[in-house]
C-alpha atoms as a PDB file:
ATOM      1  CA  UNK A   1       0.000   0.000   0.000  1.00  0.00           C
ATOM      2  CA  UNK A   2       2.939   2.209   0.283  1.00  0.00           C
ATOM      3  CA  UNK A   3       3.938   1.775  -3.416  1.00  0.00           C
ATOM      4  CA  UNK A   4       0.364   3.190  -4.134  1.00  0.00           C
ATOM      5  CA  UNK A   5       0.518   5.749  -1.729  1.00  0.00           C
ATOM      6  CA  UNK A   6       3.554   7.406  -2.566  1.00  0.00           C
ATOM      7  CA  UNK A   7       4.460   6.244  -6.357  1.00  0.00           C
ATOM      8  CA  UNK A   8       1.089   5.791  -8.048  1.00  0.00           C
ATOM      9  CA  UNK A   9      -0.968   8.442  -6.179  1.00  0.00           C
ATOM     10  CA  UNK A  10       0.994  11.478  -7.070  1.00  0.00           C
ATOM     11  CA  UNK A  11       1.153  10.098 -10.724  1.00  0.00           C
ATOM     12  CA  UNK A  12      -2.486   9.378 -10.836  1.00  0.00           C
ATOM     13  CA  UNK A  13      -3.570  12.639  -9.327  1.00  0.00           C
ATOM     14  CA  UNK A  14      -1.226  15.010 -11.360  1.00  0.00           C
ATOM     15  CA  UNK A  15      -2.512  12.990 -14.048  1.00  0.00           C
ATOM     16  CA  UNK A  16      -6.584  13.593 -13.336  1.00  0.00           C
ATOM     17  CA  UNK A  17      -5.525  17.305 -12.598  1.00  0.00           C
ATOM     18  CA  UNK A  18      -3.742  18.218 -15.970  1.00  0.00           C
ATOM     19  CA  UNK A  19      -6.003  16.076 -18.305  1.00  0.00           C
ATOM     20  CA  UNK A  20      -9.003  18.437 -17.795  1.00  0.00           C
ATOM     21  CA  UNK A  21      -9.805  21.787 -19.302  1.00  0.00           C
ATOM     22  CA  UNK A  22      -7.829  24.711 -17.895  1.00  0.00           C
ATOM     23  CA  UNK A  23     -10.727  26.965 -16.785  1.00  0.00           C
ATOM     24  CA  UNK A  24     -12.419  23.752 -14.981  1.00  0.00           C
ATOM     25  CA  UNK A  25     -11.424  23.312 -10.968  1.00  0.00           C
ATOM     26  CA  UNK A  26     -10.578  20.765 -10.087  1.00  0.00           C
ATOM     27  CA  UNK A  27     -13.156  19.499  -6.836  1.00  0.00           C
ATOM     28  CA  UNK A  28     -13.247  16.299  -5.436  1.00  0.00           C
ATOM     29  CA  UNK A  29     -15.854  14.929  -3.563  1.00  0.00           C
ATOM     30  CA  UNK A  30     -14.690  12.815  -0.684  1.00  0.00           C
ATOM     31  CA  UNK A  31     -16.957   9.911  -0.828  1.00  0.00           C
ATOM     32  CA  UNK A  32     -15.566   9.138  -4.070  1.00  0.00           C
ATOM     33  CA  UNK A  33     -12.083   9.878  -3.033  1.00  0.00           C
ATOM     34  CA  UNK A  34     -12.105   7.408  -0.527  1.00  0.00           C
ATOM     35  CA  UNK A  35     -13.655   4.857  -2.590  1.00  0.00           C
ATOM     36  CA  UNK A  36     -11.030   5.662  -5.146  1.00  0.00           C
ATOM     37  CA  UNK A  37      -8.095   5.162  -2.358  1.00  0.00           C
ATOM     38  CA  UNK A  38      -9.362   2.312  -1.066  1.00  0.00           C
ATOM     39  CA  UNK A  39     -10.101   0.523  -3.902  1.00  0.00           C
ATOM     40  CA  UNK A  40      -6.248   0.890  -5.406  1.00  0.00           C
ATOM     41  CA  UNK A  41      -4.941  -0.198  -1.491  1.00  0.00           C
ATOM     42  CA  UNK A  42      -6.174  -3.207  -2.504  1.00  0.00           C
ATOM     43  CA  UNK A  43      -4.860  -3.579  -5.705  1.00  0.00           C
ATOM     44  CA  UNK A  44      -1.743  -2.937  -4.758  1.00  0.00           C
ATOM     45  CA  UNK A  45      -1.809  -4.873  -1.240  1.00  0.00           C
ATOM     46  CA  UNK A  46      -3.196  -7.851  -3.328  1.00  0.00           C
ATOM     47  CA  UNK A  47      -0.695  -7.680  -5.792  1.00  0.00           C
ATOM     48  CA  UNK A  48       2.121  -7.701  -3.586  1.00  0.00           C
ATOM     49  CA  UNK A  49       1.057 -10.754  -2.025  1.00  0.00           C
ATOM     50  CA  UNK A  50       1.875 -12.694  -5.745  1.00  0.00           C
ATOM     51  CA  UNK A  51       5.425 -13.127  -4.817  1.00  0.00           C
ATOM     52  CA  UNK A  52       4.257 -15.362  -1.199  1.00  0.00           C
ATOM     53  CA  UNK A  53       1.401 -17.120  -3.450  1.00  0.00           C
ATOM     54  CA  UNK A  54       3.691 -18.196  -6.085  1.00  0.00           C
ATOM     55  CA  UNK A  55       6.720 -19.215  -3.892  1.00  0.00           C
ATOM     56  CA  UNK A  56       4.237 -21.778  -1.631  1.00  0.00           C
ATOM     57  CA  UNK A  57       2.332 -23.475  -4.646  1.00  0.00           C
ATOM     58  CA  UNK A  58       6.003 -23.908  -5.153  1.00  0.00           C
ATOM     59  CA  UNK A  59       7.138 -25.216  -1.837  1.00  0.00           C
ATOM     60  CA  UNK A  60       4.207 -27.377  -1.450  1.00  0.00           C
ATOM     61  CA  UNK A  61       4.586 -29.056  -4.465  1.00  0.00           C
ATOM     62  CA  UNK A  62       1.497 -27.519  -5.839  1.00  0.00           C
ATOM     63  CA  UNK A  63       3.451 -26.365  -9.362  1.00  0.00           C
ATOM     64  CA  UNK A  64       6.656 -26.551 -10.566  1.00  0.00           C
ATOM     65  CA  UNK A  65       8.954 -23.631 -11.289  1.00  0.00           C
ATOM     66  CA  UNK A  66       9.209 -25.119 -14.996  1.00  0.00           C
ATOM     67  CA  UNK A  67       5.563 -24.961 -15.424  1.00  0.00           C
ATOM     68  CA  UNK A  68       5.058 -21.663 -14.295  1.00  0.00           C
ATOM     69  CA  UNK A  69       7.944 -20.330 -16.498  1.00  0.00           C
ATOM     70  CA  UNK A  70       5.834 -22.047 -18.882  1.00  0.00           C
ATOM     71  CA  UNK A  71       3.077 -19.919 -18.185  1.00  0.00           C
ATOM     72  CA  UNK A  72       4.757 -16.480 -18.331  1.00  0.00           C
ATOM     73  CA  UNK A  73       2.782 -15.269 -21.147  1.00  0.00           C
ATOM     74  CA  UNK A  74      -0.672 -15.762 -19.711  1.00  0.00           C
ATOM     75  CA  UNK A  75       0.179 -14.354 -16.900  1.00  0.00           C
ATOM     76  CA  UNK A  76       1.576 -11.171 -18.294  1.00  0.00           C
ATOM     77  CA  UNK A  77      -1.265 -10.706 -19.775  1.00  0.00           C
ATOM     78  CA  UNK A  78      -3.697 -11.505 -16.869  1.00  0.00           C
ATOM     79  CA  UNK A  79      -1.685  -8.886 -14.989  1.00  0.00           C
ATOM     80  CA  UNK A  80      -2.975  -6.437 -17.536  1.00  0.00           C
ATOM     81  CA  UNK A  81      -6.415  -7.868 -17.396  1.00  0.00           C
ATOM     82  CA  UNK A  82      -6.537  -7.668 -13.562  1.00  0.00           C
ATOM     83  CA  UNK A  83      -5.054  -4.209 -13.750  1.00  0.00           C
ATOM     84  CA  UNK A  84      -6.907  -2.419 -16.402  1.00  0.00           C
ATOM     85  CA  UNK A  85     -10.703  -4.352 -14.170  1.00  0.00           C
ATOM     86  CA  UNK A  86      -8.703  -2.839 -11.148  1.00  0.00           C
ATOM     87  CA  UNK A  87      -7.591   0.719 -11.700  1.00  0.00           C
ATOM     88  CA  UNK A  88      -9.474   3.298 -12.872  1.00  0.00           C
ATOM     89  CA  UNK A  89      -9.692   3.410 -17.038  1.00  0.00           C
ATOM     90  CA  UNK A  90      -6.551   4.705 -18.040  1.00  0.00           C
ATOM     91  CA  UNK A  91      -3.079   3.217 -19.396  1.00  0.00           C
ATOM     92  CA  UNK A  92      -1.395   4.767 -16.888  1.00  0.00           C
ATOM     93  CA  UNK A  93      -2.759   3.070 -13.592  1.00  0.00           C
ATOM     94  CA  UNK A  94      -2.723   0.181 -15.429  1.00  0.00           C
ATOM     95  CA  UNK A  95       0.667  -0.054 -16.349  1.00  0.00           C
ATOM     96  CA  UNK A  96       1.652   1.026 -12.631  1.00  0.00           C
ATOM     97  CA  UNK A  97      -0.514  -2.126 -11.348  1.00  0.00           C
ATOM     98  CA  UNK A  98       0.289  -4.677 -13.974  1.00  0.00           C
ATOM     99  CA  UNK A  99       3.951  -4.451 -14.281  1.00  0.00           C
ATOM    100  CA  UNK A 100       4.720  -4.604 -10.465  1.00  0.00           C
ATOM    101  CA  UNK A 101       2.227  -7.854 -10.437  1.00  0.00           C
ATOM    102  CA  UNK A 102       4.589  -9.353 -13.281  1.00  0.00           C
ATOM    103  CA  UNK A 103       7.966  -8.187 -11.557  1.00  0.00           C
ATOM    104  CA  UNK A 104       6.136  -9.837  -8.462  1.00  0.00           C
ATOM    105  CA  UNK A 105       5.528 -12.944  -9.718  1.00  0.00           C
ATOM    106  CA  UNK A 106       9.120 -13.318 -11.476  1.00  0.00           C
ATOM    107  CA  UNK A 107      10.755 -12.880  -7.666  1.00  0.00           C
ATOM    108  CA  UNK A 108       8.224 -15.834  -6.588  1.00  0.00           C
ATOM    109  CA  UNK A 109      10.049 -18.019  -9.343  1.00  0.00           C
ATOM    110  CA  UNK A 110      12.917 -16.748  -8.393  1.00  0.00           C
ATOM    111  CA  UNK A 111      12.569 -17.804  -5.120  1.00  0.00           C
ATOM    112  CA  UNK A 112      11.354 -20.543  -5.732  1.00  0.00           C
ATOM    113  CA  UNK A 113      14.202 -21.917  -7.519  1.00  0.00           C
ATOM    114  CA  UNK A 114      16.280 -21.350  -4.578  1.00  0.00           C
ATOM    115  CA  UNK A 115      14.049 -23.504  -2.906  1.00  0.00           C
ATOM    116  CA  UNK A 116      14.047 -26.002  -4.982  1.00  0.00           C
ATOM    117  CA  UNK A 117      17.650 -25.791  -5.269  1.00  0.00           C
ATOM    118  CA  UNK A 118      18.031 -25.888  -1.356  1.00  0.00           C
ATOM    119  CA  UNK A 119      15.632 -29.302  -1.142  1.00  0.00           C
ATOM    120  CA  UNK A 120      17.983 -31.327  -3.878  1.00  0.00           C
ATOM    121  CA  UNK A 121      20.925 -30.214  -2.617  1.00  0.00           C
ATOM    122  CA  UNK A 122      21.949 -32.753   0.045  1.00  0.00           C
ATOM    123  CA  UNK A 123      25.273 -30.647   1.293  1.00  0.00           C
ATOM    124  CA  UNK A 124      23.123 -27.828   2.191  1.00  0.00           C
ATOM    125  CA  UNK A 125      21.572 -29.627   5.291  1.00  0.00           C
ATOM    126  CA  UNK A 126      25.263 -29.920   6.315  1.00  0.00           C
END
């Protein structure tokens, strides 16, 4: 939630402010303000979580690191899915919340690897 608060907020709002007309000022009403901010803390604090999710389906056994490298594609592009349905309709939120989700989930594989790595490696109980 800090990433949103003090990366993608200022770019968000500077963005809002300068898109509209210059004579127009620029009011916001709370109740939608708050529903905005909460609504991107979650994003974010759900996105950051992809790292932890990914590194124990890989732990337990659930996937394999070669299977979700496998995967990489789709899930590029279901971070942009789940960040344009979560952001408000612009490229720019979007792009903040999808590529953090995808950087995200390529420290859970790497991660995992080290885990992996760890388990078959019988001198490293030593």
């Amino acid at each position: 939630m800090a990433f949103a608060y003090f990366v993608v907020f200022p770019l968000l709002f500077d963005f809002f402010v300068h898109t509209g007309p210059e004579n127009v000022a620029v009011m916001t009403d709370i109740n939608q303000y708050l529903n905005f901010v909460l609504k991107l803390f979650f994003a974010f604090g759900a996105a950051f979580e992809i790292p932890i999710a990914t590194f124990l389906m890989i732990w337990t056994g659930a996937t394999s690191v070669e299977s979700l490298s496998k995967k990489r594609p789709y899930v590029i592009v279901g971070c942009f899915v789940i960040g344009m349905m979560m952001t408000p309709p612009d490229v720019v939120s979007q792009s903040l919340l999808a590529i953090p989700m995808w950087l995200l989930f390529e420290v859970g594989i790497l991660f995992g690897r080290l885990v992996r790595r760890r388990r078959h490696d019988p001198e490293a109980d030593t």
